[in-house]
Protein backbone atom coordinates (compact mmCIF):
# COMPACT_ATOMS: atom_id res chain seq x y z
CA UNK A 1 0.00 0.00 0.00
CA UNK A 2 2.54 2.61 -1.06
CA UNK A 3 0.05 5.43 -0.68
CA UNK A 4 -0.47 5.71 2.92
CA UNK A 5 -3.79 7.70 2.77
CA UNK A 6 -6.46 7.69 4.83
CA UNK A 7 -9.77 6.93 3.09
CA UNK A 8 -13.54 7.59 3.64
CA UNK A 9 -16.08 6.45 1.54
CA UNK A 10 -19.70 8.36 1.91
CA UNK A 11 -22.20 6.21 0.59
CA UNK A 12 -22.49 2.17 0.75
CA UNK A 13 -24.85 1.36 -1.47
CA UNK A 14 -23.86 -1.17 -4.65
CA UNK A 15 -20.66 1.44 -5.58
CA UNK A 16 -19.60 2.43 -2.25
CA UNK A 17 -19.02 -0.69 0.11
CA UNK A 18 -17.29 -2.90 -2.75
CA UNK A 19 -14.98 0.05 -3.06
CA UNK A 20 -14.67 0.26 0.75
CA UNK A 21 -13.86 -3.52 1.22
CA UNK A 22 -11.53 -3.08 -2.06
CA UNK A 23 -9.25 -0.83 -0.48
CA UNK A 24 -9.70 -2.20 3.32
CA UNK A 25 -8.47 -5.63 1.72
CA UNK A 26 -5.07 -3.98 0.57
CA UNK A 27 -4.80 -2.62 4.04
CA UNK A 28 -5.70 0.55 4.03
CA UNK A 29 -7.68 2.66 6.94
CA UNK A 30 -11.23 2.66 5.70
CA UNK A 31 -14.22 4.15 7.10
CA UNK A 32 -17.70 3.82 5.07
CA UNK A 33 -19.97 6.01 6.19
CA UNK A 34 -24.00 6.22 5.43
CA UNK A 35 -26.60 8.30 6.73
CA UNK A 36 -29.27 4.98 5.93
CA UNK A 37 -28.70 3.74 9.84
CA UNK A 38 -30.57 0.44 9.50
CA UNK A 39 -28.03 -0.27 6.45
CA UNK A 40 -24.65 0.62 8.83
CA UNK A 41 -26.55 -1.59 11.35
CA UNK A 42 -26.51 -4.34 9.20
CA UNK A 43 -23.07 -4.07 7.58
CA UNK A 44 -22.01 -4.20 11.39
CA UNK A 45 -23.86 -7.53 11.67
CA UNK A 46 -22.27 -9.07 8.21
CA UNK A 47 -24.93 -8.32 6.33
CA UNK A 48 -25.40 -7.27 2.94
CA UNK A 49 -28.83 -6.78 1.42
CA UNK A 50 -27.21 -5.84 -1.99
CA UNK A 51 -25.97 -9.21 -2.15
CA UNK A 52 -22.30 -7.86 -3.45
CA UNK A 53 -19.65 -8.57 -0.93
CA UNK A 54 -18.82 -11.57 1.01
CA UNK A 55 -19.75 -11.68 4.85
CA UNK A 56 -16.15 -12.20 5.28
CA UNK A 57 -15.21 -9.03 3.94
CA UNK A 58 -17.34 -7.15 5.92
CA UNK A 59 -14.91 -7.91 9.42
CA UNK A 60 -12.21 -6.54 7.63
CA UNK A 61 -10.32 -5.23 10.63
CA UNK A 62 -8.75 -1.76 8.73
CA UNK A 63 -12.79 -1.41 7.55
CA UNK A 64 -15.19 0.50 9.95
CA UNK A 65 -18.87 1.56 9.42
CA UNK A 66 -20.54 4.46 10.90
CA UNK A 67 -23.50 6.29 10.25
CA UNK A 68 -21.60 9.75 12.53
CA UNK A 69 -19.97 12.48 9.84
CA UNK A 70 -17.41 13.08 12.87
CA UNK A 71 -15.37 9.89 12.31
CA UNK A 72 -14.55 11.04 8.88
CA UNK A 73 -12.48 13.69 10.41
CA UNK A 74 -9.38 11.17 10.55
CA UNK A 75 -9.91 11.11 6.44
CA UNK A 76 -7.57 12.35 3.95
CA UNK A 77 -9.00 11.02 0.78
CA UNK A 78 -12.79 11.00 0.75
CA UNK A 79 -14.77 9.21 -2.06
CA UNK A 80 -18.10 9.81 -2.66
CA UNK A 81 -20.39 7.07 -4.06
CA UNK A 82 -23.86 8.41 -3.22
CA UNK A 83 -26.92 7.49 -5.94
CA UNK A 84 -27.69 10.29 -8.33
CA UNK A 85 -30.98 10.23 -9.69
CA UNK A 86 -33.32 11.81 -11.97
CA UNK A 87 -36.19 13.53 -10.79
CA UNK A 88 -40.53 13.34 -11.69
CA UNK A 89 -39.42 15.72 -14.99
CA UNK A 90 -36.49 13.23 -15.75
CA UNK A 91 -33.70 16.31 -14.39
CA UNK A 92 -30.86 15.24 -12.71
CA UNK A 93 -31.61 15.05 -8.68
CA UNK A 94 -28.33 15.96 -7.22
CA UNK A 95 -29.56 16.20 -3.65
CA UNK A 96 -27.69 13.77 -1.74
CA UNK A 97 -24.34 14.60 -3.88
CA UNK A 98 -24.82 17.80 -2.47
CA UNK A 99 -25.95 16.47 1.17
CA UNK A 100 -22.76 14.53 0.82
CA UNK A 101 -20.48 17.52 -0.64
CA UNK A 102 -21.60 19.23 3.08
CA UNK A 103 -20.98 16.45 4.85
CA UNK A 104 -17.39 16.41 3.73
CA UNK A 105 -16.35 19.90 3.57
CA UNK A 106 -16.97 20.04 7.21
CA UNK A 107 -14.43 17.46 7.91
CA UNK A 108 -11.72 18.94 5.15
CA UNK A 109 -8.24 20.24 6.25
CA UNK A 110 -5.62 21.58 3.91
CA UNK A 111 -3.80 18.68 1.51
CA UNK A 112 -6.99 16.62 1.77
CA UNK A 113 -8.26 15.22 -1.88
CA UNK A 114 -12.52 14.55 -2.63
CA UNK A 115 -12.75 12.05 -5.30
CA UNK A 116 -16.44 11.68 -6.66
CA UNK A 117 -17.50 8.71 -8.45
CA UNK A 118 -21.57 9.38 -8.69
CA UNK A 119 -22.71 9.72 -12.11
CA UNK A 120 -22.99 13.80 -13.18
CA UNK A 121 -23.20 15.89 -16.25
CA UNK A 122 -19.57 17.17 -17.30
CA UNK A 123 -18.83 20.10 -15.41
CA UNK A 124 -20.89 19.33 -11.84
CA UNK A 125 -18.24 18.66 -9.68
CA UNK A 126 -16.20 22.07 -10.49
CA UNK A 127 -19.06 23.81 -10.63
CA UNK A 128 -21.84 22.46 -8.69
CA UNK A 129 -19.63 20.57 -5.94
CA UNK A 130 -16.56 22.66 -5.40
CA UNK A 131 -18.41 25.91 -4.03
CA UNK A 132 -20.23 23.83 -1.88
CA UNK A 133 -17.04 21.83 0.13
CA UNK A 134 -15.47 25.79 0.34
CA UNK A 135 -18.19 27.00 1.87
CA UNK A 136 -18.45 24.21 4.65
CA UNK A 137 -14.72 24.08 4.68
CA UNK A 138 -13.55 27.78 4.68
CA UNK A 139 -11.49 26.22 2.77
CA UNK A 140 -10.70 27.46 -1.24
CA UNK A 141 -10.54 24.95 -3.43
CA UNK A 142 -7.49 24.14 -5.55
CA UNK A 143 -5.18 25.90 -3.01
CA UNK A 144 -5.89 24.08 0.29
CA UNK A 145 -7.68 20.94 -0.74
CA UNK A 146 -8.47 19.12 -4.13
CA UNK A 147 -10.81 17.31 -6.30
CA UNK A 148 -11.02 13.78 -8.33
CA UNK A 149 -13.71 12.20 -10.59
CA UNK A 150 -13.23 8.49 -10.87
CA UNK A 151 -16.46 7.57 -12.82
CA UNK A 152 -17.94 4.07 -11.12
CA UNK A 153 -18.22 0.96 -13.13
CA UNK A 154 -20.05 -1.44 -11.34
CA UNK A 155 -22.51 -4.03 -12.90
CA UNK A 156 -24.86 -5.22 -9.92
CA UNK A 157 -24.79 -9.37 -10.08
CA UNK A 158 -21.95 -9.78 -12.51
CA UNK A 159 -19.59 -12.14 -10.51
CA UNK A 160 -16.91 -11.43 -13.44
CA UNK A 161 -16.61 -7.89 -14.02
CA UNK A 162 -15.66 -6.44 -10.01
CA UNK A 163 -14.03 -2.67 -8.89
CA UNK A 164 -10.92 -4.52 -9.25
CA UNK A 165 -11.24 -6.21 -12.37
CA UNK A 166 -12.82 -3.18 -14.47
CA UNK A 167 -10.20 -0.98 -15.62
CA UNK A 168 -10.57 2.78 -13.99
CA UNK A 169 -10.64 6.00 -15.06
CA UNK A 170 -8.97 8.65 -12.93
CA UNK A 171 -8.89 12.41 -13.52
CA UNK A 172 -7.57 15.20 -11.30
CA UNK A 173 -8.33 19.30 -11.45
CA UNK A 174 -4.42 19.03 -11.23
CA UNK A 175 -0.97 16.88 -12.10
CA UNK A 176 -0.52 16.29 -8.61
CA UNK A 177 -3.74 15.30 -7.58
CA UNK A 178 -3.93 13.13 -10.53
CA UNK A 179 -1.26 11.09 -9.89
CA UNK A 180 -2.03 10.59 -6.16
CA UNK A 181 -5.54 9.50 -7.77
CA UNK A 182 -4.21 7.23 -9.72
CA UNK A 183 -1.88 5.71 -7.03
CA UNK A 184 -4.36 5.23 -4.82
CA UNK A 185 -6.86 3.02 -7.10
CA UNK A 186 -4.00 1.67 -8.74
CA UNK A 187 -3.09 -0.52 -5.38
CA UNK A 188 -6.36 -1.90 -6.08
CA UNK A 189 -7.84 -1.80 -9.23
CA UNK A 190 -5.76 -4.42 -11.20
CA UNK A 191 -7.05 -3.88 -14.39
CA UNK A 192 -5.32 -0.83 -15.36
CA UNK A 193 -6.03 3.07 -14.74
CA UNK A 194 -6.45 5.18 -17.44
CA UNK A 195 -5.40 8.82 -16.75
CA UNK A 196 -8.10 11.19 -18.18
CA UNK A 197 -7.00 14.53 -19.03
CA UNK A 198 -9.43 16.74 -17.10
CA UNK A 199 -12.64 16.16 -14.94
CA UNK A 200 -14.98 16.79 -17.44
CA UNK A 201 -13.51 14.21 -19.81
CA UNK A 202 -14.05 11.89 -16.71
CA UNK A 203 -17.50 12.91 -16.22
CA UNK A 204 -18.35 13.07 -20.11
CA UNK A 205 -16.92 9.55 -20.42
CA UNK A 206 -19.25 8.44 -17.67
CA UNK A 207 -22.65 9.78 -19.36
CA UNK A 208 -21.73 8.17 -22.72
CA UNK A 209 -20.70 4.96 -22.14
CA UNK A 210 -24.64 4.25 -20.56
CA UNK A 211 -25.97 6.40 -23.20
CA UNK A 212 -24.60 4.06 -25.76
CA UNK A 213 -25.85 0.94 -24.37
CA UNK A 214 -29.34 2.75 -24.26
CA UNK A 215 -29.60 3.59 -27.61
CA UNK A 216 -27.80 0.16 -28.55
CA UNK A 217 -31.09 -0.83 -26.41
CA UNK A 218 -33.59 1.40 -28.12
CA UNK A 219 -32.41 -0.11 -31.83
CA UNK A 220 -33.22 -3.41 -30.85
CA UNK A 221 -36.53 -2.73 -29.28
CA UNK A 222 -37.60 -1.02 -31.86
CA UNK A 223 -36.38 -3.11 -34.19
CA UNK A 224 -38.23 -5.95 -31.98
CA UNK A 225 -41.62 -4.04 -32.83
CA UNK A 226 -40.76 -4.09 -36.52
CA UNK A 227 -40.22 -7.51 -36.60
CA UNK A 228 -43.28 -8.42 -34.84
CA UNK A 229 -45.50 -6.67 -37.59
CA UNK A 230 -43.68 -8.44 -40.10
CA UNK A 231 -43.87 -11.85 -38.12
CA UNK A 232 -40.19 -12.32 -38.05
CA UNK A 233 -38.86 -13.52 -35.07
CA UNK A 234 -36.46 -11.29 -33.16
CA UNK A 235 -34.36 -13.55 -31.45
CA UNK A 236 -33.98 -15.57 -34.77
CA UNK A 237 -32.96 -12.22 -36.46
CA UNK A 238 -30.31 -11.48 -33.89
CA UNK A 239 -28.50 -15.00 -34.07
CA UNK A 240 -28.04 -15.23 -37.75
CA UNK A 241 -26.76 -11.28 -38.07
CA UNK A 242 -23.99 -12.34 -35.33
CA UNK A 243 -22.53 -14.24 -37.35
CA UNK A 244 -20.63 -11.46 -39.00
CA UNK A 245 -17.78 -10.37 -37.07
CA UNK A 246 -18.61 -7.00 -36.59
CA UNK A 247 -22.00 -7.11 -35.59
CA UNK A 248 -22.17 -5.81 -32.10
CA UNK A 249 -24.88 -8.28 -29.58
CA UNK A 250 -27.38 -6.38 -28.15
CA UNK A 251 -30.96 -7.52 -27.22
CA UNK A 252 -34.05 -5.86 -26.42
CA UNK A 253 -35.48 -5.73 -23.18
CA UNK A 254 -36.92 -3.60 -20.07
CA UNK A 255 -34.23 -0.87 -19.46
CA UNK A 256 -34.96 0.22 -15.94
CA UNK A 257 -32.20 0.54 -12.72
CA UNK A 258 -30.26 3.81 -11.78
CA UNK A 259 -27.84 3.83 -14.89
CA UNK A 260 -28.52 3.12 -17.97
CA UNK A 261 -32.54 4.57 -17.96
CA UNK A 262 -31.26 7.07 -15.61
CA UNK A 263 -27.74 8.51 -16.93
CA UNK A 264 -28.51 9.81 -20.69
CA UNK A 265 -30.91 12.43 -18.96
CA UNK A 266 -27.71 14.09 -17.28
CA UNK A 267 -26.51 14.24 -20.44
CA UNK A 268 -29.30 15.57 -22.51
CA UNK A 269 -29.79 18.40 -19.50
CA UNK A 270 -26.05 19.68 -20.07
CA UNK A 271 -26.41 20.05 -24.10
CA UNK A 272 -29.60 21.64 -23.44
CA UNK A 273 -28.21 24.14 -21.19
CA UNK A 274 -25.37 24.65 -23.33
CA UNK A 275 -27.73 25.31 -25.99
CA UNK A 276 -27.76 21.98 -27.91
CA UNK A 277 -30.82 20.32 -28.79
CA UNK A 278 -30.41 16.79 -28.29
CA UNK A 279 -32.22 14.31 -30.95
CA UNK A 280 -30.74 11.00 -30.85
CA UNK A 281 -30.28 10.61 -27.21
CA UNK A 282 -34.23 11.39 -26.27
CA UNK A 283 -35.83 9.40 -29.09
CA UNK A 284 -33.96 6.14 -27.38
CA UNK A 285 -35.08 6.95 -23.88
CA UNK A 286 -38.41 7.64 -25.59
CA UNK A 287 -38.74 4.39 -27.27
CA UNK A 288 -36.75 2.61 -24.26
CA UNK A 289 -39.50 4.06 -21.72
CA UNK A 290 -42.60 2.84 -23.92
CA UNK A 291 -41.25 -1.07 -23.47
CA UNK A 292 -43.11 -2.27 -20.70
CA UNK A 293 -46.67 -0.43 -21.87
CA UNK A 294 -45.97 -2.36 -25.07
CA UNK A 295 -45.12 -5.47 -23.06
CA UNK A 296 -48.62 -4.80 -21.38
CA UNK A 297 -50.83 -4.42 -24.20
CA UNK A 298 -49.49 -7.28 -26.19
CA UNK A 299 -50.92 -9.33 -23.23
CA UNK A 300 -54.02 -7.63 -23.53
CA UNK A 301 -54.21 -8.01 -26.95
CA UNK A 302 -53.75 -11.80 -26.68
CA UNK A 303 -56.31 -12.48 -23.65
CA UNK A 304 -58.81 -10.23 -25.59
CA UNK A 305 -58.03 -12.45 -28.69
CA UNK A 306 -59.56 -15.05 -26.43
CA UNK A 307 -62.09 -13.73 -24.95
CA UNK A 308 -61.01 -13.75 -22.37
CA UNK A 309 -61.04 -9.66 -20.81
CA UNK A 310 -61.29 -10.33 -17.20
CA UNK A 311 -58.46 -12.54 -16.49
CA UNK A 312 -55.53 -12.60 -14.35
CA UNK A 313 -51.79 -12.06 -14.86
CA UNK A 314 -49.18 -13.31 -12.86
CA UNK A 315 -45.41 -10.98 -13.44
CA UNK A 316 -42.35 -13.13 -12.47
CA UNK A 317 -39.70 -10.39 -11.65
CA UNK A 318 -39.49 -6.80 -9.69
CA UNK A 319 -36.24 -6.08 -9.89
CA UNK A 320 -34.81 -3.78 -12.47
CA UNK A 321 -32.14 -6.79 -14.06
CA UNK A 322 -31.84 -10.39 -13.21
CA UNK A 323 -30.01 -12.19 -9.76
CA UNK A 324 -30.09 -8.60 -7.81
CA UNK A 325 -32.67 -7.59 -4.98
CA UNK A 326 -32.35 -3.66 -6.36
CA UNK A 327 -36.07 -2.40 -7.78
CA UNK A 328 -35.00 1.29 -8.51
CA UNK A 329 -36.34 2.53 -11.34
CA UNK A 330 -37.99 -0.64 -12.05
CA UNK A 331 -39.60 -0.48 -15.85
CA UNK A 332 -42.03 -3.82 -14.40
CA UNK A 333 -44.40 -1.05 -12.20
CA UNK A 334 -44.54 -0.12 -15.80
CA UNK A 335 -46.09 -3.54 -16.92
CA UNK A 336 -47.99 -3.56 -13.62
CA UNK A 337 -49.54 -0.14 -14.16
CA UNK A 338 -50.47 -0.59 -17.78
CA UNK A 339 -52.08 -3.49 -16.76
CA UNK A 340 -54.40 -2.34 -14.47
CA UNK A 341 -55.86 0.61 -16.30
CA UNK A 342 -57.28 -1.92 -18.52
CA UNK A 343 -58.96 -3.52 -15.56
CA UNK A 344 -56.42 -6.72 -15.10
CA UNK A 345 -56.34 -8.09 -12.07
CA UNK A 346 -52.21 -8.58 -11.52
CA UNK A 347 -49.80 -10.80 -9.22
CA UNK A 348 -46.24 -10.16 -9.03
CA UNK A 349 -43.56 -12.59 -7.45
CA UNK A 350 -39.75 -11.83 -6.89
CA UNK A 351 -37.58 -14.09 -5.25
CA UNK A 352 -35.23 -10.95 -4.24
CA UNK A 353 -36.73 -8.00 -4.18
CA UNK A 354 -37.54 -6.63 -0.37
CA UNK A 355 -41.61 -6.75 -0.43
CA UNK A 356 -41.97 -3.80 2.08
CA UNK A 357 -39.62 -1.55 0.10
CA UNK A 358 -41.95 -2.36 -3.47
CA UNK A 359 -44.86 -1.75 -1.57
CA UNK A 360 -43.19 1.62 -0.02
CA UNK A 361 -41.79 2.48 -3.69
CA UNK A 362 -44.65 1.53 -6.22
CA UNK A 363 -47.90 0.42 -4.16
CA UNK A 364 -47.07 -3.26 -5.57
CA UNK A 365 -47.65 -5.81 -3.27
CA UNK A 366 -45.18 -9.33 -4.16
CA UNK A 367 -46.88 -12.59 -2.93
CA UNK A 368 -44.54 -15.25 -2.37
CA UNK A 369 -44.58 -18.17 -5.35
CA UNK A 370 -46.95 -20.66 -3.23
CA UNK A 371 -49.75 -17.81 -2.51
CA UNK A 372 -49.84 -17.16 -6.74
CA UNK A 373 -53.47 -18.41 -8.03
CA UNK A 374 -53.55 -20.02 -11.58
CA UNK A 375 -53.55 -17.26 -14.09
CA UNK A 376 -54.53 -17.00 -17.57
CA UNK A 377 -51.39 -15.30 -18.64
CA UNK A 378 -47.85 -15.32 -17.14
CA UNK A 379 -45.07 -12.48 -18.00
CA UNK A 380 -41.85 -13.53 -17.59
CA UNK A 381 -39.85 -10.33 -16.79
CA UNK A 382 -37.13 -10.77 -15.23
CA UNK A 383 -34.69 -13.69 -15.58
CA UNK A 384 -33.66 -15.04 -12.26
CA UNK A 385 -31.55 -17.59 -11.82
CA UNK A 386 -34.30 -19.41 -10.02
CA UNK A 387 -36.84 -18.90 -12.49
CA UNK A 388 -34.71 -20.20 -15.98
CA UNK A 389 -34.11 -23.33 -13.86
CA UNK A 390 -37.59 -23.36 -13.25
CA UNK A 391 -38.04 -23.47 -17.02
CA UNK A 392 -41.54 -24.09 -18.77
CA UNK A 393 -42.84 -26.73 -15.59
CA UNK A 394 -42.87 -23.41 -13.26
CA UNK A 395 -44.49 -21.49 -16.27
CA UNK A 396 -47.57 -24.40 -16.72
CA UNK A 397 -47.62 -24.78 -13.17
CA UNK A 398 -49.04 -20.85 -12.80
CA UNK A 399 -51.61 -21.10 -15.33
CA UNK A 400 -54.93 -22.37 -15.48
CA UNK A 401 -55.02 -26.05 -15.85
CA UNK A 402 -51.48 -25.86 -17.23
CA UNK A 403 -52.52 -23.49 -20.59
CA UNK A 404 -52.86 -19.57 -21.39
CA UNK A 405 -50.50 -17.16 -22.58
CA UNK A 406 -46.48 -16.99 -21.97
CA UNK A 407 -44.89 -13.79 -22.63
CA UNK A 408 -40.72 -14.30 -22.04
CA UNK A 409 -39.54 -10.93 -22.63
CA UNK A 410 -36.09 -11.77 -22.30
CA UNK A 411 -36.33 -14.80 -24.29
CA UNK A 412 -35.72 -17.60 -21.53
CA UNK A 413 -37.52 -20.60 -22.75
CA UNK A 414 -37.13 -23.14 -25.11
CA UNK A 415 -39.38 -22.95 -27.84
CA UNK A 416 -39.18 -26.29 -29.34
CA UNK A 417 -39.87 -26.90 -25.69
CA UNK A 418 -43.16 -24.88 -25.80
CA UNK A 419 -45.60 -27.26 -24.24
CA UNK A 420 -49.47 -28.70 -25.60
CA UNK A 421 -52.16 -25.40 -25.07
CA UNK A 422 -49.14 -22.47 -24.29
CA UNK A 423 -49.38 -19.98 -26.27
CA UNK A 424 -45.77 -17.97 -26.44
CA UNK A 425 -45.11 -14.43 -26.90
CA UNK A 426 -41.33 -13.35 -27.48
CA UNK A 427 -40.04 -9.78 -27.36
C-alpha cells in the first residue's frame, strides 16, 4: 500500500461498500460512512442486502462503518459514491451529492483530496460541488484541498466484471492530484487506470458509455416491434446477423435501474443548457420508456383475442435486471400499471426484491410463489436464476389447468420446448 492515505467512503450502497472492502483488503484505513442507519446496522452484523460482498469481507479489521460524519475527520481522501438520480421531470436530482459535498467539507483540512465517483453531467463537480465543500470548509478549493472524478463501473450481479477487475478512469483538477488519484486506485484496481486529461472528460466519459448501451437498447426494441409486424422472429434475427464479425450483440429488453434509464438524462440536460438540442439521445429513452406499456398491451391483446377480458396475470420479476434484490427505477411497475388501467387483475412474485420496500416504492404488493393463483397469462420479466431453472414446468404450473398465454420478454424458454395449449409471446 505505497500510498499511505487515509480513506472515507460516503455512501455504501452497490458502488460504495465494494470500493470500501476493495481498499480495506489492501490494508488501508477505511471508514464507510451512510446516513441509511438500518443499512450501517446491518453491515455491522455481516450483512449485505445488496448481495455484493462476502460476509467475510465485511470484518475486515482496517474497515469500519458508521452512520456519525465526525469519524470522517481522521480522512484524507474521501470518495463519494452516493446514488444520483433523476427527478418526476427526468432532471438530474443531485440532492444527496450535495448532502454529501456538506458532509465532507466540514471534515476537510488543507492537503486533503474529494474524489467523486456518482454519475454527473460534465462540469458538476467544479461547478456544482466545489463551491459547496469551500463554503463548509472555509477552505478554497485548488489551493488548500483538491478534487477527483473516478467515474464508477459497477454491474450489480456480474460475478466477473468487479471494482478490481474493471479498468478505472482517474482524472484530477491538477498533475498532482492526478497522480495521487491514480496511485491510490492503482493498489487496487488491477485492471489498469487510465489517466483522463481533465474532470470533465471523466464525467463526459461516464454519461456516454450508458448512453450508448441505451440507444444500442432502443435499436433493438424497436427493431423488436418491426419484426413483430412483419412476423419475423427477433431472437432468430439477432443470431443469424452475429454471425458477422462486426456485428455488435445487443438484445431488447426492459431498461430500468439507476444507470442506464437514468444517466442519458444528465446528459441531454447539459447540451440543453449549453444550448444543444439533443435528438438521438431522447428518441432512445423515448422508445426505451414505452417497453413495458408495449409489453402490457401485447398481453391484452392476446387475452382479448380469447375472450377472455377479465383474467388474471401473474409478473415473475421486480427487480430492475436479473439475480439482484435492487427495484430502482424498475420499468415492471410499468407492466404492472399498464395493466391495471385496462382492468387486469395482476400478481407479481420476486424471489429478491424486499416486499416492504416495493410496496413503499410503487404500491405493488409481491406474494410469495406458493400464494400465486392459476392465471390465464404469465409475463416472464425478469430472468432469475431461479426462475430459468424453473423453465416451462414453473411457467404451466401458474396457469390455469397448465394453458394460457407466456410472454418471455427476455427470451428464456425453449421454444421447441413450448408445451401442448401455451401460447408464447417473445419480445
Amino acid at each position: 500500500m505505497p500510498h499511505q492515505r487515509k480513506i472515507a467512503v460516503i455512501g455504501l450502497g452497490y458502488v460504495g461498500l465494494p470500493v470500501a472492502v476493495a481498499f480495506a483488503r489492501s490494508g488501508a484505513a477505511v471508514v464507510g460512512f451512510d446516513i441509511d442507519r438500518q443499512r450501517i446496522k446491518e453491515l455491522c452484523a455481516g450483512i449485505d442486502r445488496t448481495l455484493e460482498v462476502e460476509k467475510s469481507d465485511l470484518s475486515h479489521p482496517t474497515l469500519s462503518f458508521t452512520g456519525d460524519p465526525a469519524a470522517l475527520a481522521a480522512s484524507d481522501f474521501y470518495i463519494v459514491t452516493v446514488p444520483t438520480p433523476i427527478d418526476a421531470a427526468h432532471r438530474p436530482d443531485l440532492t444527496a451529492l450535495f448532502a454529501a459535498s456538506d458532509t465532507v467539507g466540514k471534515f476537510l483540512k488543507s492537503g486533503d483530496i474529494v474524489v467523486y465517483e456518482s454519475t454527473v453531467y460534465p462540469g458538476a463537480i467544479e461547478d456544482d460541488c466545489a463551491p459547496r465543500l469551500e463554503r463548509a470548509s472555509g477552505l478554497r478549493c485548488g489551493r488548500d484541498f483538491t478534487l477527483g472524478y473516478s467515474p464508477e463501473r459497477i454491474n450489480p450481479g456480474d460475478r466477473k466484471h468487479r471494482f478490481e477487475t474493471i479498468t478505472k478512469v482517474v482524472s484530477g483538477q491538477d498533475e498532482r492530484t492526478l497522480r495521487i488519484v491514480a496511485d491510490v486506485y492503482g493498489s487496487v484496481v488491477k485492471a489498469g487506470i487510465h489517466c483522463a486529461p481533465s474532470i470533465k472528460v471523466a464525467e463526459a466519459a461516464k454519461v456516454i458509455e450508458n448512453a450508448q448501451r441505451d440507444l444500442n437498447i432502443a435499436f433493438m426494441n424497436e427493431l423488436s416491434a418491426l419484426f413483430e409486424r412483419l412476423d419475423i422472429d427477433t431472437g432468430d434475427v439477432l443470431a443469424a446477423a452475429s454471425t458477422k464479425w462486426n456485428f455488435q450483440k445487443f438484445y431488447p429488453g426492459l431498461v430500468g435501474g439507476h444507470c442506464i434509464g437514468v444517466d442519458p438524462y444528465y446528459l441531454t440536460y447539459r447540451a440543453e443548457k449549453a444550448g444543444y438540442d439533443p435528438q438521438v439521445i431522447l428518441a432512445g429513452r423515448r422508445i426505451n420508456d414505452g417497453v413495458g406499456q408495449r409489453i402490457a398491451r401485447e398481453c391484452v391483446r392476446r387475452l382479448l383475442r380469447r375472450r377472455n377480458g377479465a383474467a388474471l396475470v401473474t409478473i415473475l420479476g421486480m427487480t430492475f435486471k436479473e439475480n439482484v434484490p435492487d427495484t430502482r427505477n424498475s420499468k415492471v411497475a410499468d407492466i404492472v400499471g399498464e395493466l391495471q388501467s385496462f382492468g387486469l387483475a395482476v400478481q407479481v412474485h420476486d424471489p429478491l426484491a424486499d416486499p416492504a420496500q416495493v410496496k413503499h416504492d410503487y404500491g405493488i404488493e409481491l406474494l410469495p410463489l406458493g400464494a400465486l393463483r392459476p392465471a390465464d397469462a404469465v409475463i416472464f420479466a425478469v430472468a432469475h436464476a431461479a426462475f430459468v431453472k424453473g423453465g416451462w414446468p414453473l411457467l404451466t404450473r401458474l396457469l390455469k389447468d397448465q394453458r394460457g398465454i407466456v410472454l418471455d420478454v427476455k427470451s428464456q424458454l425453449d421454444r421447441a420446448a413450448r408445451p401442448e395449449g401455451i401460447e408464447l409471446w417473445r419480445l
